[in-house]
N, C-alpha and C. Protein backbone atom coordinates (compact mmCIF):
# COMPACT_ATOMS: atom_id res chain seq x y z
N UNK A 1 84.67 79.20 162.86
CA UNK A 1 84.67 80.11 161.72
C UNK A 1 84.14 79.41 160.49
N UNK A 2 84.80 77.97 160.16
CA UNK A 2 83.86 77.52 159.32
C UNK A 2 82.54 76.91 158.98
N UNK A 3 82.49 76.74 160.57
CA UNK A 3 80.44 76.34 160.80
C UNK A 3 80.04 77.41 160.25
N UNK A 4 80.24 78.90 160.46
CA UNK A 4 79.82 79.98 160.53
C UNK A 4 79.58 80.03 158.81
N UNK A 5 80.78 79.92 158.17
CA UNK A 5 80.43 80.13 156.72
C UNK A 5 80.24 79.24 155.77
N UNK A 6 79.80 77.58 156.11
CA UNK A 6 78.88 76.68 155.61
C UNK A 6 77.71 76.96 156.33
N UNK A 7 77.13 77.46 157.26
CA UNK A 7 75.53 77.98 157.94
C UNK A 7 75.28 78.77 156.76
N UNK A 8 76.24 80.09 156.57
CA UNK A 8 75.47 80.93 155.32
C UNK A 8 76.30 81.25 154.17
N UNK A 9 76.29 80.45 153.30
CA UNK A 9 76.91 79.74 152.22
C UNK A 9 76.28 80.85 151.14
N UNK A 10 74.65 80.99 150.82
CA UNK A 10 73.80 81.65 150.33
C UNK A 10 74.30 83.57 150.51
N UNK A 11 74.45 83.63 151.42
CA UNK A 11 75.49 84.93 151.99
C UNK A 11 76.22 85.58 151.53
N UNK A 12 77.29 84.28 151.48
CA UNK A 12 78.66 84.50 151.00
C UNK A 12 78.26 84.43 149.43
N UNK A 13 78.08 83.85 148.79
CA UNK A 13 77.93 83.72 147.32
C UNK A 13 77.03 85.17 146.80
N UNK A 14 75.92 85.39 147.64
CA UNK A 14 75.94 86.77 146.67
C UNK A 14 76.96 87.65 147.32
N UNK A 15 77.41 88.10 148.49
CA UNK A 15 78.69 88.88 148.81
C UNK A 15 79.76 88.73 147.53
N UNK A 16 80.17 87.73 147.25
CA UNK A 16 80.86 87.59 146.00
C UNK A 16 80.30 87.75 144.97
N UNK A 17 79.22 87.81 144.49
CA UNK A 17 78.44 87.60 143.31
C UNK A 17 78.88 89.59 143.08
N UNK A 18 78.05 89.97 144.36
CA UNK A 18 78.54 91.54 144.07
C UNK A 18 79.63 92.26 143.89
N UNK A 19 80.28 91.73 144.60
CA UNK A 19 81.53 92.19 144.20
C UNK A 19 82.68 91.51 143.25
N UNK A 20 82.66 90.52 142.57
CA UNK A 20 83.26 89.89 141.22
C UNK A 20 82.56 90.09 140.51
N UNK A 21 81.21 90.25 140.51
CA UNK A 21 80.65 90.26 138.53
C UNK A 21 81.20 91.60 138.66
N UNK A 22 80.73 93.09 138.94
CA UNK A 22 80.73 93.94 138.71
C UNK A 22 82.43 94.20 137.78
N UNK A 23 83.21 93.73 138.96
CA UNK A 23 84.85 94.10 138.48
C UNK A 23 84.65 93.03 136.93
N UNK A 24 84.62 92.07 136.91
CA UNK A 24 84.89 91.42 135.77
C UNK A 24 83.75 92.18 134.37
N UNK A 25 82.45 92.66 134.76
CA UNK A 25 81.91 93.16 133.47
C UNK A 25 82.26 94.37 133.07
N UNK A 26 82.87 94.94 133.75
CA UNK A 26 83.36 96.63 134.06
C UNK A 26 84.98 96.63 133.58
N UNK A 27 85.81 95.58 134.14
CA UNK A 27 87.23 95.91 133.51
C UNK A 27 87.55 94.48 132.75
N UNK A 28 87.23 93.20 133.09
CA UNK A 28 87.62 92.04 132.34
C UNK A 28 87.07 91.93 130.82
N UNK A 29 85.77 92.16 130.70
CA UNK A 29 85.34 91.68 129.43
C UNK A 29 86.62 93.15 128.47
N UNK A 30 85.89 94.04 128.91
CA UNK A 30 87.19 95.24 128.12
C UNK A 30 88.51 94.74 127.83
N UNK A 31 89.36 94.09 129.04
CA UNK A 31 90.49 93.85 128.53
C UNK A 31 90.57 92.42 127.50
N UNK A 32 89.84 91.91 127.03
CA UNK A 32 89.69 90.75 126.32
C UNK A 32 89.03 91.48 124.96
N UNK A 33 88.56 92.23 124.54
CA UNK A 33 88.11 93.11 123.67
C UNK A 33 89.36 93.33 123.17
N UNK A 34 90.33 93.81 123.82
CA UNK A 34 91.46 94.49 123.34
C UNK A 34 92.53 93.98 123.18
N UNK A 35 92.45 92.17 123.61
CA UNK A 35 93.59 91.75 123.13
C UNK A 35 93.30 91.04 121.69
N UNK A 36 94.56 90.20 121.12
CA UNK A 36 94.31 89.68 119.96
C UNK A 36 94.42 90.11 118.71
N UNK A 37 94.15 90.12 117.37
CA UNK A 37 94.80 90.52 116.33
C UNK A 37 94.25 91.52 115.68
N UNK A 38 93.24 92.21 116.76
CA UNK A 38 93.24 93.61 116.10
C UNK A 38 93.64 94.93 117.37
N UNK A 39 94.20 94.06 117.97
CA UNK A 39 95.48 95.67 118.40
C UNK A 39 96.27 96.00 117.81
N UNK A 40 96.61 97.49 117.71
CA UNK A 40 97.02 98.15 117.05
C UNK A 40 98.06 98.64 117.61
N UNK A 41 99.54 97.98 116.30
CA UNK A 41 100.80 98.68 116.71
C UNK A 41 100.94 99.68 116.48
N UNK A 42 100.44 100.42 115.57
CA UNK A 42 100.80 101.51 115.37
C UNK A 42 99.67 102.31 114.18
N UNK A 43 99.38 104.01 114.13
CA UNK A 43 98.48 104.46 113.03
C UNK A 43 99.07 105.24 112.41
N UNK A 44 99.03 105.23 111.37
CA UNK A 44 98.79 106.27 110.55
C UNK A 44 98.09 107.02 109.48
N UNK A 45 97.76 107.97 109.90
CA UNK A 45 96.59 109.27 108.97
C UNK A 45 95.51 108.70 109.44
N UNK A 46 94.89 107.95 110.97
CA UNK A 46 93.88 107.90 111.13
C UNK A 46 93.37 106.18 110.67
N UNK A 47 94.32 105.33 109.89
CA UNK A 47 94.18 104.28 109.66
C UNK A 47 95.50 103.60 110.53
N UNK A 48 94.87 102.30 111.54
CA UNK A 48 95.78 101.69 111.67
C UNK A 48 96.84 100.55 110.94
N UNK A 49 97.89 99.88 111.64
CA UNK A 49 98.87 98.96 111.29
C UNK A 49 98.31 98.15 112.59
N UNK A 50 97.63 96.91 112.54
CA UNK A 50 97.30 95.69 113.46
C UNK A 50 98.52 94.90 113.84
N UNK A 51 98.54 94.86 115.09
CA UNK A 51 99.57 93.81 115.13
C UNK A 51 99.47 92.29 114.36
N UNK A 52 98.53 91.80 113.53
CA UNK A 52 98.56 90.66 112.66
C UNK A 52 99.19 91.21 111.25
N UNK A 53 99.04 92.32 110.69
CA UNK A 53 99.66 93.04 109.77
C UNK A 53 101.13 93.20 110.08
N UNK A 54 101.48 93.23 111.50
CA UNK A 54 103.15 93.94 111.40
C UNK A 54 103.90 92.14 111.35
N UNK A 55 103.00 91.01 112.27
CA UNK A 55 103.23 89.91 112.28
C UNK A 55 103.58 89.34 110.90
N UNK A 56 102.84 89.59 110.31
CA UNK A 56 103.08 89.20 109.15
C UNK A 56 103.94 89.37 108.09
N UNK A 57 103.99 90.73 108.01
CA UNK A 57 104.98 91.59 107.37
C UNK A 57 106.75 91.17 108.12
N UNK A 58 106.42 90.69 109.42
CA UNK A 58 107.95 90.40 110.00
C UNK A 58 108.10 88.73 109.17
N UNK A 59 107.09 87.92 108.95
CA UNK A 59 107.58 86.86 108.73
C UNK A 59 107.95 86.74 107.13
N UNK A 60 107.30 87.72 106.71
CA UNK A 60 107.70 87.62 104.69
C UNK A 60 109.42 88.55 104.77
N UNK A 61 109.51 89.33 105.82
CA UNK A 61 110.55 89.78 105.83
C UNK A 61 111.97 88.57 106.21
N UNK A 62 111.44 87.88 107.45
CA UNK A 62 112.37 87.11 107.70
C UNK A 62 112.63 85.68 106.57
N UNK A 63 111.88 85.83 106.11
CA UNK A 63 111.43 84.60 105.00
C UNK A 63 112.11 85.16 103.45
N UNK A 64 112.45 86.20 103.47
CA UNK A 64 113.17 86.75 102.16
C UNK A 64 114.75 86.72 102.89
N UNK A 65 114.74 87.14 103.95
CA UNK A 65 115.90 87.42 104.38
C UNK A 65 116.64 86.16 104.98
N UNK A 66 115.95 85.26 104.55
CA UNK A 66 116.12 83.55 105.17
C UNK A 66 116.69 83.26 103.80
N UNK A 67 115.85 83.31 102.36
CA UNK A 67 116.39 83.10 101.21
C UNK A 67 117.07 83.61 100.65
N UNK A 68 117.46 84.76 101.07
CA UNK A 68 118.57 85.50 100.23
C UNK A 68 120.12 84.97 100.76
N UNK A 69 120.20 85.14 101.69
CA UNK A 69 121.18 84.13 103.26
C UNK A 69 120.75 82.93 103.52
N UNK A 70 121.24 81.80 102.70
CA UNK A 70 120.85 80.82 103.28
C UNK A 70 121.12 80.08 104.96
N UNK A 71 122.35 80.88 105.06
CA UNK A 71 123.53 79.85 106.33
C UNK A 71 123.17 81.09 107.16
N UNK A 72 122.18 82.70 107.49
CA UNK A 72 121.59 83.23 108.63
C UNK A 72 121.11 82.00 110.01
N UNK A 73 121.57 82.54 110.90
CA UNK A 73 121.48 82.81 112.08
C UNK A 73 120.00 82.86 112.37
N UNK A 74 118.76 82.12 112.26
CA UNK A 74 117.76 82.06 111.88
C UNK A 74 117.12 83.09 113.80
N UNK A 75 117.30 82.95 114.72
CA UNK A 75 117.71 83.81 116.09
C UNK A 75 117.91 85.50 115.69
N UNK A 76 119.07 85.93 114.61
CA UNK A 76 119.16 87.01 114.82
C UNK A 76 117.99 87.68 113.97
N UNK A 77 116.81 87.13 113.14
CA UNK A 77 115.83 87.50 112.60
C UNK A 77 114.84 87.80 113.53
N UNK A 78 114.87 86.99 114.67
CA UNK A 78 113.38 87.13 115.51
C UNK A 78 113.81 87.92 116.66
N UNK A 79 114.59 88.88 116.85
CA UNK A 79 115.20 90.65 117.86
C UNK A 79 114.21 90.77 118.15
N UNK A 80 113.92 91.75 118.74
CA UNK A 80 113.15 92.98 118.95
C UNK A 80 112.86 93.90 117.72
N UNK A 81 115.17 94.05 118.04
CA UNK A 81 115.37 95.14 117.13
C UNK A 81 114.98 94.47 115.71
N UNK A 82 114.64 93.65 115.25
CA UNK A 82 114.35 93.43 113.72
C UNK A 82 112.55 93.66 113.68
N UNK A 83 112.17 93.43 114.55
CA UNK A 83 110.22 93.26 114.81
C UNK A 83 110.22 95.07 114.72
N UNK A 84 110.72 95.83 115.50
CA UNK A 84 110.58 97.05 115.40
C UNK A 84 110.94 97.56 114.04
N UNK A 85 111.97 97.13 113.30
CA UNK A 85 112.35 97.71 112.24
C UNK A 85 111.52 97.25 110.80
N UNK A 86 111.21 96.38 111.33
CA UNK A 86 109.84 95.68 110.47
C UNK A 86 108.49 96.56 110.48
N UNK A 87 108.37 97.34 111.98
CA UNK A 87 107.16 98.20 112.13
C UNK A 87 107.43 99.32 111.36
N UNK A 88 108.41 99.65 111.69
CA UNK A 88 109.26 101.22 111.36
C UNK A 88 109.07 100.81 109.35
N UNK A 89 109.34 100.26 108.93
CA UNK A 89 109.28 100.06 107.09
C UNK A 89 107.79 100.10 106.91
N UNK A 90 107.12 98.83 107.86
CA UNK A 90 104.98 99.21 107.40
C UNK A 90 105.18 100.65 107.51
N UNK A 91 105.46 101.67 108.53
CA UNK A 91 105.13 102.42 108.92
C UNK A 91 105.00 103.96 108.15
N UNK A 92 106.68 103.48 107.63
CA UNK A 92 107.15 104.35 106.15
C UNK A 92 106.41 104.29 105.28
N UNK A 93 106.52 103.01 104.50
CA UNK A 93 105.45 102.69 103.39
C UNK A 93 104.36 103.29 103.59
N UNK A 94 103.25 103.31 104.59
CA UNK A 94 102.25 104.08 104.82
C UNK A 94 102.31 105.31 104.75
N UNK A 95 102.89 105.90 105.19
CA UNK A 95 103.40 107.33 105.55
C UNK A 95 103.97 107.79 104.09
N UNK A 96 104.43 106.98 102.70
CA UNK A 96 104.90 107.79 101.67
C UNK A 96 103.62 107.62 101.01
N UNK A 97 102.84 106.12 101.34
CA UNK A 97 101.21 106.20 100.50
C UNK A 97 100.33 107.08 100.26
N UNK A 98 100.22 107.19 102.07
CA UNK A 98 99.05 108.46 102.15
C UNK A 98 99.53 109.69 101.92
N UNK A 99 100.75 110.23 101.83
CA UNK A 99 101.20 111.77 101.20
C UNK A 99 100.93 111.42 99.75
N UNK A 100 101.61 110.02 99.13
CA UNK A 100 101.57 110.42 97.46
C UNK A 100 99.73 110.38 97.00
N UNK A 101 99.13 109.70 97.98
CA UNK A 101 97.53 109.84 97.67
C UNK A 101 96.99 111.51 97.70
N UNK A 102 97.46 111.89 98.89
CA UNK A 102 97.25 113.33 99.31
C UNK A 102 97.75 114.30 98.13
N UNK A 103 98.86 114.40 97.61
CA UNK A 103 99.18 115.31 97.16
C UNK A 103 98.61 114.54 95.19
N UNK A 104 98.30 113.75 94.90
CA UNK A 104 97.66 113.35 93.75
C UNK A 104 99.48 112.98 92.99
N UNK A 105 100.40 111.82 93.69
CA UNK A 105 101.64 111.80 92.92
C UNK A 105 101.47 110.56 92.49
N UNK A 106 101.90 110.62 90.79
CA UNK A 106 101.65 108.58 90.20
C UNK A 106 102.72 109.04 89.60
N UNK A 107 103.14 107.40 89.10
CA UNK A 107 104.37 107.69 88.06
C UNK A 107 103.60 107.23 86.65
N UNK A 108 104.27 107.81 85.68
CA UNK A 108 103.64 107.46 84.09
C UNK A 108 104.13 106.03 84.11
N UNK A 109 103.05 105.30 82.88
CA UNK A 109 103.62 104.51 82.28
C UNK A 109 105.25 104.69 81.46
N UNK A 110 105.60 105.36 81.35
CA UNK A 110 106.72 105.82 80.81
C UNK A 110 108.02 105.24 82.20
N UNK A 111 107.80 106.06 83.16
CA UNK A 111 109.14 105.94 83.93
C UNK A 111 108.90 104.47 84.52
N UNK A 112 107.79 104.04 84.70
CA UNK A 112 107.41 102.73 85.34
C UNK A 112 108.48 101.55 84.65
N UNK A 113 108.08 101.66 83.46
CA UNK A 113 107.99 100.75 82.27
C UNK A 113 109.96 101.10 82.42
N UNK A 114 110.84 102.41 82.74
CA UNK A 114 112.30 102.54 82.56
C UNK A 114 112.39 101.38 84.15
N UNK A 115 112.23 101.61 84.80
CA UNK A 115 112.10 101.36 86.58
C UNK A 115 112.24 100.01 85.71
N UNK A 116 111.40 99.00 85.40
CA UNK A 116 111.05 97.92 85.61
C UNK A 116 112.53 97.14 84.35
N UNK A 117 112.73 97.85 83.51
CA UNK A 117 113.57 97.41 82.55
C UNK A 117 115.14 97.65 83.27
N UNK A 118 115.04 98.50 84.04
CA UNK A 118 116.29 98.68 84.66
C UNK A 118 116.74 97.33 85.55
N UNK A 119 115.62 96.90 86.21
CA UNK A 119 115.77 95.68 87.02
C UNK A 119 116.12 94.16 86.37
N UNK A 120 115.72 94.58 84.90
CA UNK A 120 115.91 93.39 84.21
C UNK A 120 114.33 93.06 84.10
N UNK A 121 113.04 93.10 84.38
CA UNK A 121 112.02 93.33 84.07
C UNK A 121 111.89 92.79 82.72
N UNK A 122 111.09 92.22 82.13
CA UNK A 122 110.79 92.64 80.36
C UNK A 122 109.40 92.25 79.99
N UNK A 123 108.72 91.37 80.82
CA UNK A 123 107.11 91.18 80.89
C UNK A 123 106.53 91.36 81.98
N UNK A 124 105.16 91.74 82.15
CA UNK A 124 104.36 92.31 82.80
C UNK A 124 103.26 91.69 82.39
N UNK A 125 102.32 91.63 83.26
CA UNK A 125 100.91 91.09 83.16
C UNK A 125 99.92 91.99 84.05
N UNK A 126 98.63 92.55 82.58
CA UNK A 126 98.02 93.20 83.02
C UNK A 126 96.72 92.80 83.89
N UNK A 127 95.90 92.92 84.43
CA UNK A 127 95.59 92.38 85.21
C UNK A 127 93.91 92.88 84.71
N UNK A 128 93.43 92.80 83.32
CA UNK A 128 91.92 92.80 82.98
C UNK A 128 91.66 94.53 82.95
N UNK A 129 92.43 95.09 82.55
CA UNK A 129 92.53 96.66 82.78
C UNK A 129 91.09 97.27 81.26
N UNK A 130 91.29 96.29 80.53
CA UNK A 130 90.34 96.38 79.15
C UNK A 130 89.51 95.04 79.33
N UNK A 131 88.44 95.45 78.45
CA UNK A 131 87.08 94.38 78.31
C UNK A 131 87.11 94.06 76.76
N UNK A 132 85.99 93.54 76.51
CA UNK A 132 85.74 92.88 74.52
C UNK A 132 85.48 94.27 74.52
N UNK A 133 85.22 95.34 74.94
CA UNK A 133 84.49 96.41 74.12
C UNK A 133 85.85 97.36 74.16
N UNK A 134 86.81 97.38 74.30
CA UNK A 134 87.87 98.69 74.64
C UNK A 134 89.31 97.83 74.55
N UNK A 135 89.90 96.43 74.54
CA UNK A 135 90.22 95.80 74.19
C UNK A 135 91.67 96.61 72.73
N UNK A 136 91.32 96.30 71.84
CA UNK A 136 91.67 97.00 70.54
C UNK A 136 92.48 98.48 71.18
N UNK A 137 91.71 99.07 71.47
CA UNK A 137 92.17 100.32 72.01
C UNK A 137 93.51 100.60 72.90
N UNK A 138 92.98 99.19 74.01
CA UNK A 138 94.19 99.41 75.23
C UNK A 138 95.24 98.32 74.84
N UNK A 139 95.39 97.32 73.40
CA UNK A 139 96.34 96.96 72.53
C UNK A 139 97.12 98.13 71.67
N UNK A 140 96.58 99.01 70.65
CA UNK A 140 97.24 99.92 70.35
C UNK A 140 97.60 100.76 71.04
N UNK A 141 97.01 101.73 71.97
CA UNK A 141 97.49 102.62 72.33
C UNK A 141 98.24 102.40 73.55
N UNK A 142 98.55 101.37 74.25
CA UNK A 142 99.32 101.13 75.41
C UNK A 142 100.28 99.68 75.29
N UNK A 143 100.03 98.62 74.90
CA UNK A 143 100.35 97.41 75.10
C UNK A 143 101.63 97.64 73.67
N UNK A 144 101.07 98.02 72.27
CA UNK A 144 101.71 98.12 71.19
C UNK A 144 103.29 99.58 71.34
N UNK A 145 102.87 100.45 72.50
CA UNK A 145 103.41 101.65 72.47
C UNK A 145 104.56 101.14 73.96
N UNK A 146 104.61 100.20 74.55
CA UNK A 146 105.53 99.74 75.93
C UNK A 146 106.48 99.68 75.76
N UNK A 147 107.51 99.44 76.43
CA UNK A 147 109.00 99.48 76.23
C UNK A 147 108.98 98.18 76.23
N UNK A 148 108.42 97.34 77.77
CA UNK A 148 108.36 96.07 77.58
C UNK A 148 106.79 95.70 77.45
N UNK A 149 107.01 94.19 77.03
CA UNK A 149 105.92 92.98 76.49
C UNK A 149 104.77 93.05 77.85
N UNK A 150 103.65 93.48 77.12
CA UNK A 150 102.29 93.57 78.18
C UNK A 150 101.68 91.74 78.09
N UNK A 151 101.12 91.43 78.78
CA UNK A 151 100.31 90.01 78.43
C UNK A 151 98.66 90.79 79.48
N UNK A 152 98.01 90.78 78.82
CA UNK A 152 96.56 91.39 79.21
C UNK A 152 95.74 90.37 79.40
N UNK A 153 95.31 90.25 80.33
CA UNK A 153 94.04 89.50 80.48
C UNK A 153 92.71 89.86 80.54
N UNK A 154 91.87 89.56 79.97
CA UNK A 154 90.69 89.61 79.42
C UNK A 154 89.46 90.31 80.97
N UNK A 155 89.00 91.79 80.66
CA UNK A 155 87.77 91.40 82.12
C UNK A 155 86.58 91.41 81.39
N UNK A 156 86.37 90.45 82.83
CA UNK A 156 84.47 90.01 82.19
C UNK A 156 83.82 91.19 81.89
N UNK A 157 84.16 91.96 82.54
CA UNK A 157 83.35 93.45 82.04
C UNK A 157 83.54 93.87 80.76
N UNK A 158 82.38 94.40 79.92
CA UNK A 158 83.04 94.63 78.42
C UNK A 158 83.81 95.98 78.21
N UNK A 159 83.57 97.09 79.22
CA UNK A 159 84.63 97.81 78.89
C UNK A 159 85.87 98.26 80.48
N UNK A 160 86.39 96.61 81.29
CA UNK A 160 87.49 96.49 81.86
C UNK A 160 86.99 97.36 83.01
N UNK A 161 88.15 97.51 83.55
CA UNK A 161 88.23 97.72 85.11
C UNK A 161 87.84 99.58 84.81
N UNK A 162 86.67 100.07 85.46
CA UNK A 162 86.90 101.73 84.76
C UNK A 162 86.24 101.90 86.90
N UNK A 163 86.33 103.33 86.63
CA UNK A 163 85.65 103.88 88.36
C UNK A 163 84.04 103.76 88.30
N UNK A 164 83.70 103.51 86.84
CA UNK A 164 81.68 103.54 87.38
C UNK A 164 81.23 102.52 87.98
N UNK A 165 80.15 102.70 88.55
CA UNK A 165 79.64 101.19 89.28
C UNK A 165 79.21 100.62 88.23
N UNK A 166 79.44 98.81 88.29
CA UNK A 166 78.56 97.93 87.16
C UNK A 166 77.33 98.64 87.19
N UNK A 167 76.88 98.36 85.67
CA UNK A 167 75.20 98.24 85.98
C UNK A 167 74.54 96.64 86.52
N UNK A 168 73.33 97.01 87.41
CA UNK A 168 72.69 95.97 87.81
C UNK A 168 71.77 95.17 87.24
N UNK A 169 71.46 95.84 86.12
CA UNK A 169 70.25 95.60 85.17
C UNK A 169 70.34 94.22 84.03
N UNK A 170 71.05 93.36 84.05
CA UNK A 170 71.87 92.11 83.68
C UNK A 170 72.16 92.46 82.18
N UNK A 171 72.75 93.78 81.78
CA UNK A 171 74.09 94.24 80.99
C UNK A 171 75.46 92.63 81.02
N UNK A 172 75.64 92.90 82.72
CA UNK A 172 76.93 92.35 83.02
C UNK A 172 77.00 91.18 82.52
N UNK A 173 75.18 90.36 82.36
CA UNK A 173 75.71 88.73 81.74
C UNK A 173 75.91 88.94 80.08
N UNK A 174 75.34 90.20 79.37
CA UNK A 174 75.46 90.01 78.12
C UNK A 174 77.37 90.39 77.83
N UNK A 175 77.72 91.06 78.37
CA UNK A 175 79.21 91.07 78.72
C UNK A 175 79.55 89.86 78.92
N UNK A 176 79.62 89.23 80.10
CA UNK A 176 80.36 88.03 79.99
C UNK A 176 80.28 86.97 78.44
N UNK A 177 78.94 86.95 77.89
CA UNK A 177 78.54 86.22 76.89
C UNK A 177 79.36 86.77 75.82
N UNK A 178 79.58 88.19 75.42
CA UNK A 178 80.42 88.71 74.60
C UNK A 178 82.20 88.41 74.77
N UNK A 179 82.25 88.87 76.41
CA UNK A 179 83.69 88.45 77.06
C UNK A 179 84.30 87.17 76.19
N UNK A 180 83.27 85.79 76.66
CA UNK A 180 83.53 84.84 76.20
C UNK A 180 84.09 84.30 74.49
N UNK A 181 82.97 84.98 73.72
CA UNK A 181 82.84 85.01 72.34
C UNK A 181 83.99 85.89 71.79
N UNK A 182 84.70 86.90 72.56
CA UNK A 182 85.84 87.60 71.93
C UNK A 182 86.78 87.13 72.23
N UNK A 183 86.82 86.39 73.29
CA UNK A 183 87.96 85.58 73.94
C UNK A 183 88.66 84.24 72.60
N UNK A 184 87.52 83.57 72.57
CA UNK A 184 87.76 82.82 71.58
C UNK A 184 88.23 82.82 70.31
N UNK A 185 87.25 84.35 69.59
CA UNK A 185 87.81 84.67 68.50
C UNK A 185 89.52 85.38 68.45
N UNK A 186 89.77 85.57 69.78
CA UNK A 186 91.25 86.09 69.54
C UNK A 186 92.20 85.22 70.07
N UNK A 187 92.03 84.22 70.36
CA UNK A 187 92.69 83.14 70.85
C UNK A 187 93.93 83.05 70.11
């Protein structure tokens, strides 16, 4: 039997050739496509939650819940039941996002600003919301009018973070050059 299949060696190898590539290009490469950190635990509204997203989200969870409890049971963090309940909160959060996107729901600066003072809150940092050109504006009419202390930071753009696209036309460096020059003078 084995003279027989060292005589035709050439034989046997495409006999196998045909019948293993096919299975491996047909179902192996697919299942390797689909493992790894963009499977998906779970969707919602058509956007998924990756299992590197829920991973993650379990370890900032167990990592708050490590510091808040110092002397935890560092075991009863890594369950099932805690990985699922970790999915189940992404899952919520998503699920109240895309309704409050859907239905057009924000909260005012007003209740934000009670929310945040209630917690003990009292500074905030804005995050370049105004430029040198609008600046003045989003000092009086928002920063001067807060319950609590704004600290604003400066955007290179001269009039801040707005929905139009930059212009491309190199506007944006005479902005920064202004950015700079107002920066200084209000130092």
């Amino acid at each position: 039997m084995f003279d027989f299949v060292r005589r035709h060696t050439k034989l046997f190898m495409v006999v196998l050739f045909v019948l293993v590539f096919p299975a491996f290009a047909l179902w192996g490469i697919g299942s390797y496509s689909r493992m790894g950190s963009s499977a998906k635990a779970a969707v919602v509204d058509g956007q998924p939650i990756t299992q590197a997203e829920w991973e993650q989200a379990h370890r900032i969870q167990s990592e708050q819940m490590r510091q808040g409890v110092p002397g935890i049971n560092l075991a009863l963090l890594d369950t099932p039941a805690m990985r699922y309940a970790t999915l189940e909160a992404l899952v919520r959060e998503r699920v109240l996002a895309t309704a409050a996107y859907k239905q057009h729901i924000a909260v005012s600066d007003a209740a934000l600003a009670d929310a945040l003072l209630a917690q003990g809150t009292t500074t905030v940092v804005d995050a370049g919301t105004a430029g040198c050109a609008n600046y003045e504006l989003f000092e009086a009419s928002v920063m001067e009018n807060a319950a609590i202390r704004i600290m604003a930071y400066l955007n290179v753009y001269d009039r801040g973070q707005e929905d139009a696209a930059l212009p491309d036309d190199g506007v944006l460096l005479d902005s920064v050059t202004e950015t700079f020059r107002y920066a200084g003078y209000h130092r």
